[in-house]
PDB file of N, CA and C in Angstrom:
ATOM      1  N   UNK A   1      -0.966   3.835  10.577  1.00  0.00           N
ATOM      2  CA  UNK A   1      -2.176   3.700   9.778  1.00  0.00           C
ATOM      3  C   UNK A   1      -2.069   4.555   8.514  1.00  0.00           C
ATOM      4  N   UNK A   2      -1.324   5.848   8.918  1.00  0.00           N
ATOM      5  CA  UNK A   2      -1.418   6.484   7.717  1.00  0.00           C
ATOM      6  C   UNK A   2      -0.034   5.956   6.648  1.00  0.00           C
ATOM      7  N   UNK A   3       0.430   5.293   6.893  1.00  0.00           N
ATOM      8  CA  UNK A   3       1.243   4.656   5.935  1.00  0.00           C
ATOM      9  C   UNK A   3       0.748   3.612   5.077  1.00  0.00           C
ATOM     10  N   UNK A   4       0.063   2.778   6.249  1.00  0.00           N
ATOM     11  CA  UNK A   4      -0.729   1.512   5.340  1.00  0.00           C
ATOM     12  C   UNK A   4      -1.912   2.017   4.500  1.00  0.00           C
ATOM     13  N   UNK A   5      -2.657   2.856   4.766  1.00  0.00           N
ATOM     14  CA  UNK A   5      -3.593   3.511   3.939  1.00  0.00           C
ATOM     15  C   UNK A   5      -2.743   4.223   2.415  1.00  0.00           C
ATOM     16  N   UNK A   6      -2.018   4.616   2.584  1.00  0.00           N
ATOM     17  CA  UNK A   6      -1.108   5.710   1.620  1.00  0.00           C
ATOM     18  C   UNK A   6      -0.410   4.217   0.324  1.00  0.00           C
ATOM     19  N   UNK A   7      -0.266   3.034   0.950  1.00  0.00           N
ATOM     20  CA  UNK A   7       0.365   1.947   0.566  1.00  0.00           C
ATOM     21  C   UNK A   7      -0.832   1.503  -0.502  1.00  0.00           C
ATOM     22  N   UNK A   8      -2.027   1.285   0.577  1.00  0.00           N
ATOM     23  CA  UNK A   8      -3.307   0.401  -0.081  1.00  0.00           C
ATOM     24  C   UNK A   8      -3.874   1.353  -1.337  1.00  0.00           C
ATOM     25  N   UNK A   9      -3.661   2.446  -0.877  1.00  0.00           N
ATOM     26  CA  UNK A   9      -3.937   3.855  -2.301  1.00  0.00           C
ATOM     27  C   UNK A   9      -3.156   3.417  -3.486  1.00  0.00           C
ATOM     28  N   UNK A  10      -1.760   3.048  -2.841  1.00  0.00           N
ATOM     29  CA  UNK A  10      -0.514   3.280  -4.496  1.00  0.00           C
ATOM     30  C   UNK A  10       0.028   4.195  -4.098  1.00  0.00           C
ATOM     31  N   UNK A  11       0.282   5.150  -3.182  1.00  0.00           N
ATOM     32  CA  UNK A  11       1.191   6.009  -3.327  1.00  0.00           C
ATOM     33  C   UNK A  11       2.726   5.927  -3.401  1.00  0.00           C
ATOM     34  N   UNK A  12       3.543   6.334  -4.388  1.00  0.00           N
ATOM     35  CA  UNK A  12       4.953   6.093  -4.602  1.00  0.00           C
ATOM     36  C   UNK A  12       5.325   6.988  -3.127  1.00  0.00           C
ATOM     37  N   UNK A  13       6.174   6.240  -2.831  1.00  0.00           N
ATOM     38  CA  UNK A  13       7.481   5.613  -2.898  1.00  0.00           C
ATOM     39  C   UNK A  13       6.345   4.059  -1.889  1.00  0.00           C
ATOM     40  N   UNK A  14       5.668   3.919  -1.694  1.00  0.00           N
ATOM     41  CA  UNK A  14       5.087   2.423  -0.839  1.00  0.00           C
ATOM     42  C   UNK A  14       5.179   2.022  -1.390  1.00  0.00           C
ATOM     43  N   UNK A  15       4.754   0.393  -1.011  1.00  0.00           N
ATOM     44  CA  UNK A  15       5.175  -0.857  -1.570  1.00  0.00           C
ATOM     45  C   UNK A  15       4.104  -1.189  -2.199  1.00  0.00           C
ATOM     46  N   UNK A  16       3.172  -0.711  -1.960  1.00  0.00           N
ATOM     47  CA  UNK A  16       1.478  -0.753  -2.539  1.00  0.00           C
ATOM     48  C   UNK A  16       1.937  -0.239  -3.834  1.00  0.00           C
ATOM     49  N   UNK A  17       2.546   0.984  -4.185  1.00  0.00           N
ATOM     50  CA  UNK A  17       2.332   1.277  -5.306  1.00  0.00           C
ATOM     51  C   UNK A  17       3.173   0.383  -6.659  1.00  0.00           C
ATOM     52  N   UNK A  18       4.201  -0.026  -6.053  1.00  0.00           N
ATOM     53  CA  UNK A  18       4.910  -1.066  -6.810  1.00  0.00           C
ATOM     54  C   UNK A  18       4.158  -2.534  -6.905  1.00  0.00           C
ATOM     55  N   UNK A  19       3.696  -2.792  -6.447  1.00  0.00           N
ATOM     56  CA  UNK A  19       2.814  -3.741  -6.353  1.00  0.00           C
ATOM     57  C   UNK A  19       1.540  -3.620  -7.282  1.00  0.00           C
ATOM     58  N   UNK A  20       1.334  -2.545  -7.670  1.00  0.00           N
ATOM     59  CA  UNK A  20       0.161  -1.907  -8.630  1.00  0.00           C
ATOM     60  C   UNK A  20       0.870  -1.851  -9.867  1.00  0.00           C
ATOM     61  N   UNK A  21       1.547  -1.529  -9.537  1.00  0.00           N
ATOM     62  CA  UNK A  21       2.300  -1.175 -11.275  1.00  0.00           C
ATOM     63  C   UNK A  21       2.824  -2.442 -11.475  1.00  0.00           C
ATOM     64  N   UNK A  22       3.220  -3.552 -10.846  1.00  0.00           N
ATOM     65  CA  UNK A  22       3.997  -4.515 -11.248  1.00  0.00           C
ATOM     66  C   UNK A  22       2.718  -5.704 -11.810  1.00  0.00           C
ATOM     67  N   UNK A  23       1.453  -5.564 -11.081  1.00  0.00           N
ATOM     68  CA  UNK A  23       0.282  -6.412 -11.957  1.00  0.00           C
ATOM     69  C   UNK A  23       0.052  -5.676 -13.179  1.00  0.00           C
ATOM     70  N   UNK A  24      -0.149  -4.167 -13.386  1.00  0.00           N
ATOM     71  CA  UNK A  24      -0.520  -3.319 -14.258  1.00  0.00           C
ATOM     72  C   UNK A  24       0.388  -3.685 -15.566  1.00  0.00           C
ATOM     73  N   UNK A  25       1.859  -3.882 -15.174  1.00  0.00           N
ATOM     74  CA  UNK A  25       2.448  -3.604 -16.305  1.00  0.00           C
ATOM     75  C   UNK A  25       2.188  -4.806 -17.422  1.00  0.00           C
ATOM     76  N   UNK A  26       1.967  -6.457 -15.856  1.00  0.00           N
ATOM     77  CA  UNK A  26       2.186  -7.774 -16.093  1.00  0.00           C
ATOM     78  C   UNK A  26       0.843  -7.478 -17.496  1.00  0.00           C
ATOM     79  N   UNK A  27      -0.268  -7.244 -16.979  1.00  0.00           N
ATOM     80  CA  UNK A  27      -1.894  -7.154 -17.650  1.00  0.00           C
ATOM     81  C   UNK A  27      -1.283  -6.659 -19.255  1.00  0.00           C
ATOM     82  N   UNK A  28      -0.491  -5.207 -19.279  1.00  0.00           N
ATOM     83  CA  UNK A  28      -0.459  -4.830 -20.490  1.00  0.00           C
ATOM     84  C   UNK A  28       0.522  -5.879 -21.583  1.00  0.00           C
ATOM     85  N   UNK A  29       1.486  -6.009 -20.545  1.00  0.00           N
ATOM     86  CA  UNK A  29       2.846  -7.252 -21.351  1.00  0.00           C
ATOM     87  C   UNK A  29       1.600  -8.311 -22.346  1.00  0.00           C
ATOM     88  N   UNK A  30       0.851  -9.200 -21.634  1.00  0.00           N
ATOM     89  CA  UNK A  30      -0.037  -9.980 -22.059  1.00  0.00           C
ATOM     90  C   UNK A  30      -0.932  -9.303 -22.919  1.00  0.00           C
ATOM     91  N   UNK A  31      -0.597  -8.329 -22.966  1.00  0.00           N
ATOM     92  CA  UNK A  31      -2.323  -7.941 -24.194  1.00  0.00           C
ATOM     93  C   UNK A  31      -3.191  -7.654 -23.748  1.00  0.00           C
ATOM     94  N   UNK A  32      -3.499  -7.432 -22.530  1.00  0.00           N
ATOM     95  CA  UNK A  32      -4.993  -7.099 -22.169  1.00  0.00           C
ATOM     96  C   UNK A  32      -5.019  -5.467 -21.421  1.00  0.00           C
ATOM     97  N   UNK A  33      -4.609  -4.400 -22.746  1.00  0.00           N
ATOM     98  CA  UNK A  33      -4.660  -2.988 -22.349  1.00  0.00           C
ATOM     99  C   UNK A  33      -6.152  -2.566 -21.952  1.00  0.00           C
ATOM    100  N   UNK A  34      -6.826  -3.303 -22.596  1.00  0.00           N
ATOM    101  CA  UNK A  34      -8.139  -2.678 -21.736  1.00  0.00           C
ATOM    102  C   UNK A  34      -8.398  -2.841 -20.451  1.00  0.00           C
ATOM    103  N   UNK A  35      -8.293  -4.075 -19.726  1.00  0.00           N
ATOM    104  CA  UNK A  35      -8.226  -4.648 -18.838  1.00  0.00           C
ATOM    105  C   UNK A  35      -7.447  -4.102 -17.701  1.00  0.00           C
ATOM    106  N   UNK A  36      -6.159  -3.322 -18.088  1.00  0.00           N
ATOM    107  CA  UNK A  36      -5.213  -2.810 -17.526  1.00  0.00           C
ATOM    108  C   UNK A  36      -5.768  -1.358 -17.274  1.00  0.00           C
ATOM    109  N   UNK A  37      -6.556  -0.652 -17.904  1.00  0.00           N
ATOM    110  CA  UNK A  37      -7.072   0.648 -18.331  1.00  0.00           C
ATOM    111  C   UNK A  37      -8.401   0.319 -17.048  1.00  0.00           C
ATOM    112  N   UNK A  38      -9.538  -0.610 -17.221  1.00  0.00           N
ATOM    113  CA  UNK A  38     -10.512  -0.397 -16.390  1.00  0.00           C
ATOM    114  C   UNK A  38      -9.660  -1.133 -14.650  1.00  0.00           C
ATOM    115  N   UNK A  39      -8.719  -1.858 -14.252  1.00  0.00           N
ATOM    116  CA  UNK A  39      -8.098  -2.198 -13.183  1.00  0.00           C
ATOM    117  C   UNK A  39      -7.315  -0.285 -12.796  1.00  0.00           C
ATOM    118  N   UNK A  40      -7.134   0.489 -13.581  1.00  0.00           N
ATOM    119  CA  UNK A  40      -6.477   1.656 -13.014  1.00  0.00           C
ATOM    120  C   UNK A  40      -7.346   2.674 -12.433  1.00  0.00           C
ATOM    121  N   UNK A  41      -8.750   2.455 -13.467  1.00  0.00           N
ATOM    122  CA  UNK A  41     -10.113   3.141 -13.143  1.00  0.00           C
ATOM    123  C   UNK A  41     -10.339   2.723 -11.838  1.00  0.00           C
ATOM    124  N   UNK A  42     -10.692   1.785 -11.064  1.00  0.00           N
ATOM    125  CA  UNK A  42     -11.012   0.916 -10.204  1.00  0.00           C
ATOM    126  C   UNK A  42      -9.979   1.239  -8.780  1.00  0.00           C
ATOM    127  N   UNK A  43      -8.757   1.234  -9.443  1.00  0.00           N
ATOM    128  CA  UNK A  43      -7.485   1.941  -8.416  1.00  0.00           C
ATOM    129  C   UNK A  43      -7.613   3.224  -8.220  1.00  0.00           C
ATOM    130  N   UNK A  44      -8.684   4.194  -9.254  1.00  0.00           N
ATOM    131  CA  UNK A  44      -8.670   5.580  -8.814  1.00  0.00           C
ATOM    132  C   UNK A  44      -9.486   5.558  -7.651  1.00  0.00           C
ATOM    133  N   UNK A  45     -10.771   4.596  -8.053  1.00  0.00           N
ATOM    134  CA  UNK A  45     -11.674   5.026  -7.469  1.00  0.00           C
ATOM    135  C   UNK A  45     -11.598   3.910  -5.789  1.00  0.00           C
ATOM    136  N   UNK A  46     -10.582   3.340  -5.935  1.00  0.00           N
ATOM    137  CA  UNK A  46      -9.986   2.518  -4.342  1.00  0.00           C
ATOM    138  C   UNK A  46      -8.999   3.778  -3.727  1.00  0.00           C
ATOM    139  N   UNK A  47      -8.250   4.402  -4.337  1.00  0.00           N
ATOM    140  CA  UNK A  47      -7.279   5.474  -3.749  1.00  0.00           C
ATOM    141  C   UNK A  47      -8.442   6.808  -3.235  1.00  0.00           C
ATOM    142  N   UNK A  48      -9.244   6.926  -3.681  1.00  0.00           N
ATOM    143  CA  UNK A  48     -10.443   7.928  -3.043  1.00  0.00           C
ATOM    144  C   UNK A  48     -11.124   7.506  -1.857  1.00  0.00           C
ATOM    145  N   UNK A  49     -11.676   6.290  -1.449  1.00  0.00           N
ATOM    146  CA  UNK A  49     -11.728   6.050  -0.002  1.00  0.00           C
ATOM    147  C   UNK A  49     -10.583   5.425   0.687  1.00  0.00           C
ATOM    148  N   UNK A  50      -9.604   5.177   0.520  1.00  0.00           N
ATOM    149  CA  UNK A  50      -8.312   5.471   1.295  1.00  0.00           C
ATOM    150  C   UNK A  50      -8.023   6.764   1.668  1.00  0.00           C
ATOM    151  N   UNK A  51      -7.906   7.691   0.531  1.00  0.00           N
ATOM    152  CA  UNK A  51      -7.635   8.769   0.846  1.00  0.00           C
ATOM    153  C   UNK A  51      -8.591   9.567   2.049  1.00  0.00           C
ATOM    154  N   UNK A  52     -10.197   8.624   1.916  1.00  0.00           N
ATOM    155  CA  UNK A  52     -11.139   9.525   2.686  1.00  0.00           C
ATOM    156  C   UNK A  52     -10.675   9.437   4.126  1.00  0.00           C
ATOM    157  N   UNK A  53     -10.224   7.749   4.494  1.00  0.00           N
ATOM    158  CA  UNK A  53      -9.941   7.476   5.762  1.00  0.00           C
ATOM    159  C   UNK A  53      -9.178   8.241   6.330  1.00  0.00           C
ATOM    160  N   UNK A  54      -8.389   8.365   5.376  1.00  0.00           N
ATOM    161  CA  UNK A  54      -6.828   9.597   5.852  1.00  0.00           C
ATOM    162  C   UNK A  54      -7.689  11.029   6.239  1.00  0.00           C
ATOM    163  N   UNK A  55      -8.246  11.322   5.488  1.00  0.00           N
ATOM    164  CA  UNK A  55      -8.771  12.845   5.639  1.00  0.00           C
ATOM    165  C   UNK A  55      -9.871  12.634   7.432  1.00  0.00           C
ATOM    166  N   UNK A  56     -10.644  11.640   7.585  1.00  0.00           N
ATOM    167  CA  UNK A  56     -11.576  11.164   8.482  1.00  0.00           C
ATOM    168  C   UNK A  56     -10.613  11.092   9.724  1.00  0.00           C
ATOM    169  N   UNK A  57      -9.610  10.731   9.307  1.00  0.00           N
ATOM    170  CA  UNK A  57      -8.295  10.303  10.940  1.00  0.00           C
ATOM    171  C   UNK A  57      -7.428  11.885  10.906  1.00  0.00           C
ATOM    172  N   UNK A  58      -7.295  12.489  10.036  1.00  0.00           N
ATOM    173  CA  UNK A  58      -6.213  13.530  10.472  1.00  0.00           C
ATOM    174  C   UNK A  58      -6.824  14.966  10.209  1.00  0.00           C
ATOM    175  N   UNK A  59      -7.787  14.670   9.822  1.00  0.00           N
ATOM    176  CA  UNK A  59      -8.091  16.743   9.538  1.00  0.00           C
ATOM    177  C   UNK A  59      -9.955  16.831  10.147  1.00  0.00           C
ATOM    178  N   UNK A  60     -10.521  16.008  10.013  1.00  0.00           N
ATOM    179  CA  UNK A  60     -12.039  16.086  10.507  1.00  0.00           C
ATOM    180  C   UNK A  60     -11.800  16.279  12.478  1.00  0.00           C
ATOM    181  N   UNK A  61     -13.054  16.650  12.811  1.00  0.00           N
ATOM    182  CA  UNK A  61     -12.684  17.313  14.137  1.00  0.00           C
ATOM    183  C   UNK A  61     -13.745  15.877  14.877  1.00  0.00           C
ATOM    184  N   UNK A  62     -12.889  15.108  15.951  1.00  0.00           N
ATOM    185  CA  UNK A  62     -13.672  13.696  16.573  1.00  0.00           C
ATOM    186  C   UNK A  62     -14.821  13.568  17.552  1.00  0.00           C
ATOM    187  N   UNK A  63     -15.629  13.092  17.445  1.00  0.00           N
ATOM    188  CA  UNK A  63     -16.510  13.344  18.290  1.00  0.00           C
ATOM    189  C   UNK A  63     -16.175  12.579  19.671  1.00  0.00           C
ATOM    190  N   UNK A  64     -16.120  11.419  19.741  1.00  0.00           N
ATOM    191  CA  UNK A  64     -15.119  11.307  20.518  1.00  0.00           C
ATOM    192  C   UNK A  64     -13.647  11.018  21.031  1.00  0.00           C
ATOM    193  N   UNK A  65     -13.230  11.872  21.755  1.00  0.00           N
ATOM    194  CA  UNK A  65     -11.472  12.020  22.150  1.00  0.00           C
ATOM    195  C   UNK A  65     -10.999  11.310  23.153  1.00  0.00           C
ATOM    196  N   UNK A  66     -11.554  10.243  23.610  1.00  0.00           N
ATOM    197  CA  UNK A  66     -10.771   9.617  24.838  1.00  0.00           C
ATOM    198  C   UNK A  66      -9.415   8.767  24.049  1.00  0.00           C
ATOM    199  N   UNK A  67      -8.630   8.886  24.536  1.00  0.00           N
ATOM    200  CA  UNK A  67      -6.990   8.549  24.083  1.00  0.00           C
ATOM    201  C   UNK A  67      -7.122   7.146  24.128  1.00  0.00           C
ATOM    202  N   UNK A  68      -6.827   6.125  23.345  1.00  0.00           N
ATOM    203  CA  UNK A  68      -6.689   4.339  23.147  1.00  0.00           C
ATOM    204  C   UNK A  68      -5.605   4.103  23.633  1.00  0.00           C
ATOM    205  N   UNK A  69      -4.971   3.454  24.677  1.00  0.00           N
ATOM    206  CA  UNK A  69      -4.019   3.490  25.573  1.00  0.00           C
ATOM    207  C   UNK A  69      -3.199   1.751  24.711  1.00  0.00           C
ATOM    208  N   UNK A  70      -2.819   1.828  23.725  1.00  0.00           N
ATOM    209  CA  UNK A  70      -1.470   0.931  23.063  1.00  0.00           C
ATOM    210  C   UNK A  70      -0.654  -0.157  24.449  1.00  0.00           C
ATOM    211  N   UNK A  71      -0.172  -0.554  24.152  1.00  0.00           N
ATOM    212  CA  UNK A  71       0.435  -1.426  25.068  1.00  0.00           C
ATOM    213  C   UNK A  71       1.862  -1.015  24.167  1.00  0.00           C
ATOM    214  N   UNK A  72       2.819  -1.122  24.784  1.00  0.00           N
ATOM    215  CA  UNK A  72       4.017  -1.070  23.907  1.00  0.00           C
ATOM    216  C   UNK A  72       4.783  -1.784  22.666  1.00  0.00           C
ATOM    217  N   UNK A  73       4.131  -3.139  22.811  1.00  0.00           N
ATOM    218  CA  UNK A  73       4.107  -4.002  21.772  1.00  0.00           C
ATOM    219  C   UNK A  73       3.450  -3.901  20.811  1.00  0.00           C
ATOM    220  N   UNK A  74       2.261  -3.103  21.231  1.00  0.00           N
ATOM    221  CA  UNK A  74       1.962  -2.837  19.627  1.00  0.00           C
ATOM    222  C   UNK A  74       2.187  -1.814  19.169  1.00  0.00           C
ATOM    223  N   UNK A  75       2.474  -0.799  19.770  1.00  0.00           N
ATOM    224  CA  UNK A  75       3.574   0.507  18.977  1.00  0.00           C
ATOM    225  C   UNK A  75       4.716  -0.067  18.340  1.00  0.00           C
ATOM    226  N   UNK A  76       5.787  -1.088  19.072  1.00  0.00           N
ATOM    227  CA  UNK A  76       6.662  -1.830  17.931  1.00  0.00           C
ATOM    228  C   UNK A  76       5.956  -2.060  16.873  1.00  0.00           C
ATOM    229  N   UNK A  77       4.784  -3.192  16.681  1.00  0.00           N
ATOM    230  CA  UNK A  77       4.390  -3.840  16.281  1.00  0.00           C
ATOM    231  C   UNK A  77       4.095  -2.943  15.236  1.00  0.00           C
ATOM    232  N   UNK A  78       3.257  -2.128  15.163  1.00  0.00           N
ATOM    233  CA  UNK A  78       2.861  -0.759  14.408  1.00  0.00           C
ATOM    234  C   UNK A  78       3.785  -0.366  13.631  1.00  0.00           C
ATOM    235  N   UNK A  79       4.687   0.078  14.559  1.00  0.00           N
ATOM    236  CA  UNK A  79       6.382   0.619  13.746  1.00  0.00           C
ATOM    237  C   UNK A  79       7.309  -0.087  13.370  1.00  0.00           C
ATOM    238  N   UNK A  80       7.677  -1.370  13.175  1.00  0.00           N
ATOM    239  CA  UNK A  80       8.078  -2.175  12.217  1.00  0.00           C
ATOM    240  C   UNK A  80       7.018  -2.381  10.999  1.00  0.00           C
ATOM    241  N   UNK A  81       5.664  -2.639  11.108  1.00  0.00           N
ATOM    242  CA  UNK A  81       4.905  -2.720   9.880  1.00  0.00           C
ATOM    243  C   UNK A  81       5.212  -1.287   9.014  1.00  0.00           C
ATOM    244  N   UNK A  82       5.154  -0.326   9.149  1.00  0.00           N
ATOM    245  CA  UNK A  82       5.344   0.958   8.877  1.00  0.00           C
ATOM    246  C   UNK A  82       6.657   0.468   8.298  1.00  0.00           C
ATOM    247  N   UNK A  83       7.614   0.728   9.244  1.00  0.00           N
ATOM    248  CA  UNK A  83       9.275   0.493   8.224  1.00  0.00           C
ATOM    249  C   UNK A  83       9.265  -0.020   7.266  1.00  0.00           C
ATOM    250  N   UNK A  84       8.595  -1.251   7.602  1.00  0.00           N
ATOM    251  CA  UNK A  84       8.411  -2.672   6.341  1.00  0.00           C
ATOM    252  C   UNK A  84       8.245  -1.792   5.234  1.00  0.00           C
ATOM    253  N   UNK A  85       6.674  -1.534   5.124  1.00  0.00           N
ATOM    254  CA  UNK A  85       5.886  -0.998   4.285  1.00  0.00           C
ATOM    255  C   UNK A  85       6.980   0.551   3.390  1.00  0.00           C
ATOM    256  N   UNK A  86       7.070   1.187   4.214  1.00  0.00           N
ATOM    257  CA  UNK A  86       8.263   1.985   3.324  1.00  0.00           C
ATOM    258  C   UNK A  86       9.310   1.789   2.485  1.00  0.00           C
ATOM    259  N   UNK A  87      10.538   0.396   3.706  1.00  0.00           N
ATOM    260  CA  UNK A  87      11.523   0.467   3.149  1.00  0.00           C
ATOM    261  C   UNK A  87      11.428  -0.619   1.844  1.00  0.00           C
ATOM    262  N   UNK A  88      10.470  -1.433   1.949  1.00  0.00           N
ATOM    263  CA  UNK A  88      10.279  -2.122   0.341  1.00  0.00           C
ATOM    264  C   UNK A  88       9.698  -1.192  -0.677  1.00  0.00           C
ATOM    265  N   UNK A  89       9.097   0.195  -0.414  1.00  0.00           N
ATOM    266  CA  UNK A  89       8.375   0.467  -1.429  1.00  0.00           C
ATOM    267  C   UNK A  89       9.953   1.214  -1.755  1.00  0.00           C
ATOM    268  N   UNK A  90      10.742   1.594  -0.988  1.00  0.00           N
ATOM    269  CA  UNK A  90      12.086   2.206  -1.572  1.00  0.00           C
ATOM    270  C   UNK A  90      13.221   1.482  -2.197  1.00  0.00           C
ATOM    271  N   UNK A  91      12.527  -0.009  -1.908  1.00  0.00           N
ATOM    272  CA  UNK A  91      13.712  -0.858  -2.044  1.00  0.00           C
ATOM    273  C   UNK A  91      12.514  -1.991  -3.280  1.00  0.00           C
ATOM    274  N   UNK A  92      12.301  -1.797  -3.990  1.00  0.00           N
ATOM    275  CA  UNK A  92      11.388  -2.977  -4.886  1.00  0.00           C
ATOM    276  C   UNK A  92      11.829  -4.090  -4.970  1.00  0.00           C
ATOM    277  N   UNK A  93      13.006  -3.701  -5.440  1.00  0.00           N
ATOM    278  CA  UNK A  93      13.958  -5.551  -5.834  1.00  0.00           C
ATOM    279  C   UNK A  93      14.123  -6.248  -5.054  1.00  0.00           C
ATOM    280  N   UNK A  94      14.263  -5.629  -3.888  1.00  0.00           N
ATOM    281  CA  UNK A  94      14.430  -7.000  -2.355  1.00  0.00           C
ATOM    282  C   UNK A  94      13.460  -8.088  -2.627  1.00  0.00           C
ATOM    283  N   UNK A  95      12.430  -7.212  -2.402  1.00  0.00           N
ATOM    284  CA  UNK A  95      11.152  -7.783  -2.482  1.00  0.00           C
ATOM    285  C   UNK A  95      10.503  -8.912  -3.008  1.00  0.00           C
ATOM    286  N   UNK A  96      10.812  -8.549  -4.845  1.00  0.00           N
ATOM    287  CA  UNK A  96      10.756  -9.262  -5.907  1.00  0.00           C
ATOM    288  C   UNK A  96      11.958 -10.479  -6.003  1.00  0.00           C
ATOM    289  N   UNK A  97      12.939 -10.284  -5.437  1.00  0.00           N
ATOM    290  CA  UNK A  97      14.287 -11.498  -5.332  1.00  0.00           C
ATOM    291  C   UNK A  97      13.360 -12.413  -4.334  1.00  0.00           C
ATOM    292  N   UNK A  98      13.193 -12.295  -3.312  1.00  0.00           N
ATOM    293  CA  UNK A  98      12.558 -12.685  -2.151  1.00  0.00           C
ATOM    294  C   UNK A  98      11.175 -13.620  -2.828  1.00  0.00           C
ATOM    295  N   UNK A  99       9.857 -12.888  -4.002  1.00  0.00           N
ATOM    296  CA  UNK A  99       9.128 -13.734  -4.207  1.00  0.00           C
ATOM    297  C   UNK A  99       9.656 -14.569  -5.557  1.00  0.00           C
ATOM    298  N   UNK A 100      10.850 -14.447  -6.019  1.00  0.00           N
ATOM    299  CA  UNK A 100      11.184 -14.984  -7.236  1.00  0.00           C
ATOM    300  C   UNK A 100      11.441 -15.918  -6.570  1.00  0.00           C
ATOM    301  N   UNK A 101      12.505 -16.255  -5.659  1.00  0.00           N
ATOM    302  CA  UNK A 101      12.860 -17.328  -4.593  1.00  0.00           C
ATOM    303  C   UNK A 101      12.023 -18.784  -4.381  1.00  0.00           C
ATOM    304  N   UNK A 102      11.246 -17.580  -3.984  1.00  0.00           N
ATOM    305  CA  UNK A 102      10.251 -18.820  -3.849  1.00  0.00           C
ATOM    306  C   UNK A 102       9.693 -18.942  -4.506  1.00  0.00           C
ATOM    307  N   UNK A 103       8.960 -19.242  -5.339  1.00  0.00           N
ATOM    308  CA  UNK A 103       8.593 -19.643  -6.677  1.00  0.00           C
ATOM    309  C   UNK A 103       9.681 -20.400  -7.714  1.00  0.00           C
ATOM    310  N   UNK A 104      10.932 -20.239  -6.745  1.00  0.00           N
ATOM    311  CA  UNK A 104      11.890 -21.175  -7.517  1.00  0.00           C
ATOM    312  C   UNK A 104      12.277 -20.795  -8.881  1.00  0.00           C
ATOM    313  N   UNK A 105      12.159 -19.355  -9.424  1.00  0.00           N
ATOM    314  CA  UNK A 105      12.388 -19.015 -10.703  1.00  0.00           C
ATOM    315  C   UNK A 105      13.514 -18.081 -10.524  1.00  0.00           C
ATOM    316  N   UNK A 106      14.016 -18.315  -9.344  1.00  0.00           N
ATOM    317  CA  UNK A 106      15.434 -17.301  -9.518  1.00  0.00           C
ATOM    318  C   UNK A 106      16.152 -18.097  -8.017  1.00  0.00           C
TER     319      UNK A 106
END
């Protein structure tokens, strides 16, 4: 969770954050720096309740503690999304080959 939250924020090295910068840059290429300027405003203020969730799951004290008992499949399940989510934000170009592909422009 705390990866996909850290992703949905923008935080570099995730894939979220390449994904932000890669509409951001598209907005300015075209001319529309303002547009690009109030979409970053908007990303500050989306990375502040992400960030809250994070702070709400790892440092606030729970009211209640009974343990959520996972099945093992979804701990894979969990921890491949996680890998995912990292190793594209370390790896961008995979990514981008992969949606160029399809779209048939590469």
């Amino acid at each position: 969770m705390l990866i996909l939250m850290l992703s949905m924020a923008g935080v570099p090295p995730m894939v979220g954050f390449w994904a932000k910068w890669s509409v951001f840059a598209q907005v300015v290429h075209a001319g529309f720096v303002w547009l690009a300027v109030v979409a970053v405003i908007f990303a500050i203020i989306g990375a502040f309740y992400y960030l809250r969730i994070i702070k709400l799951m790892y440092f606030d004290k729970a009211e209640d503690t009974t343990p959520i008992d996972a099945g093992m499949d979804m701990r894979v399940a969990l921890s491949a999304n996680a890998l995912v989510i990292l190793l594209l934000g370390l790896m961008p170009h995979t990514l981008m080959v992969v949606c160029l592909r399809a779209l048939g422009v590469a």
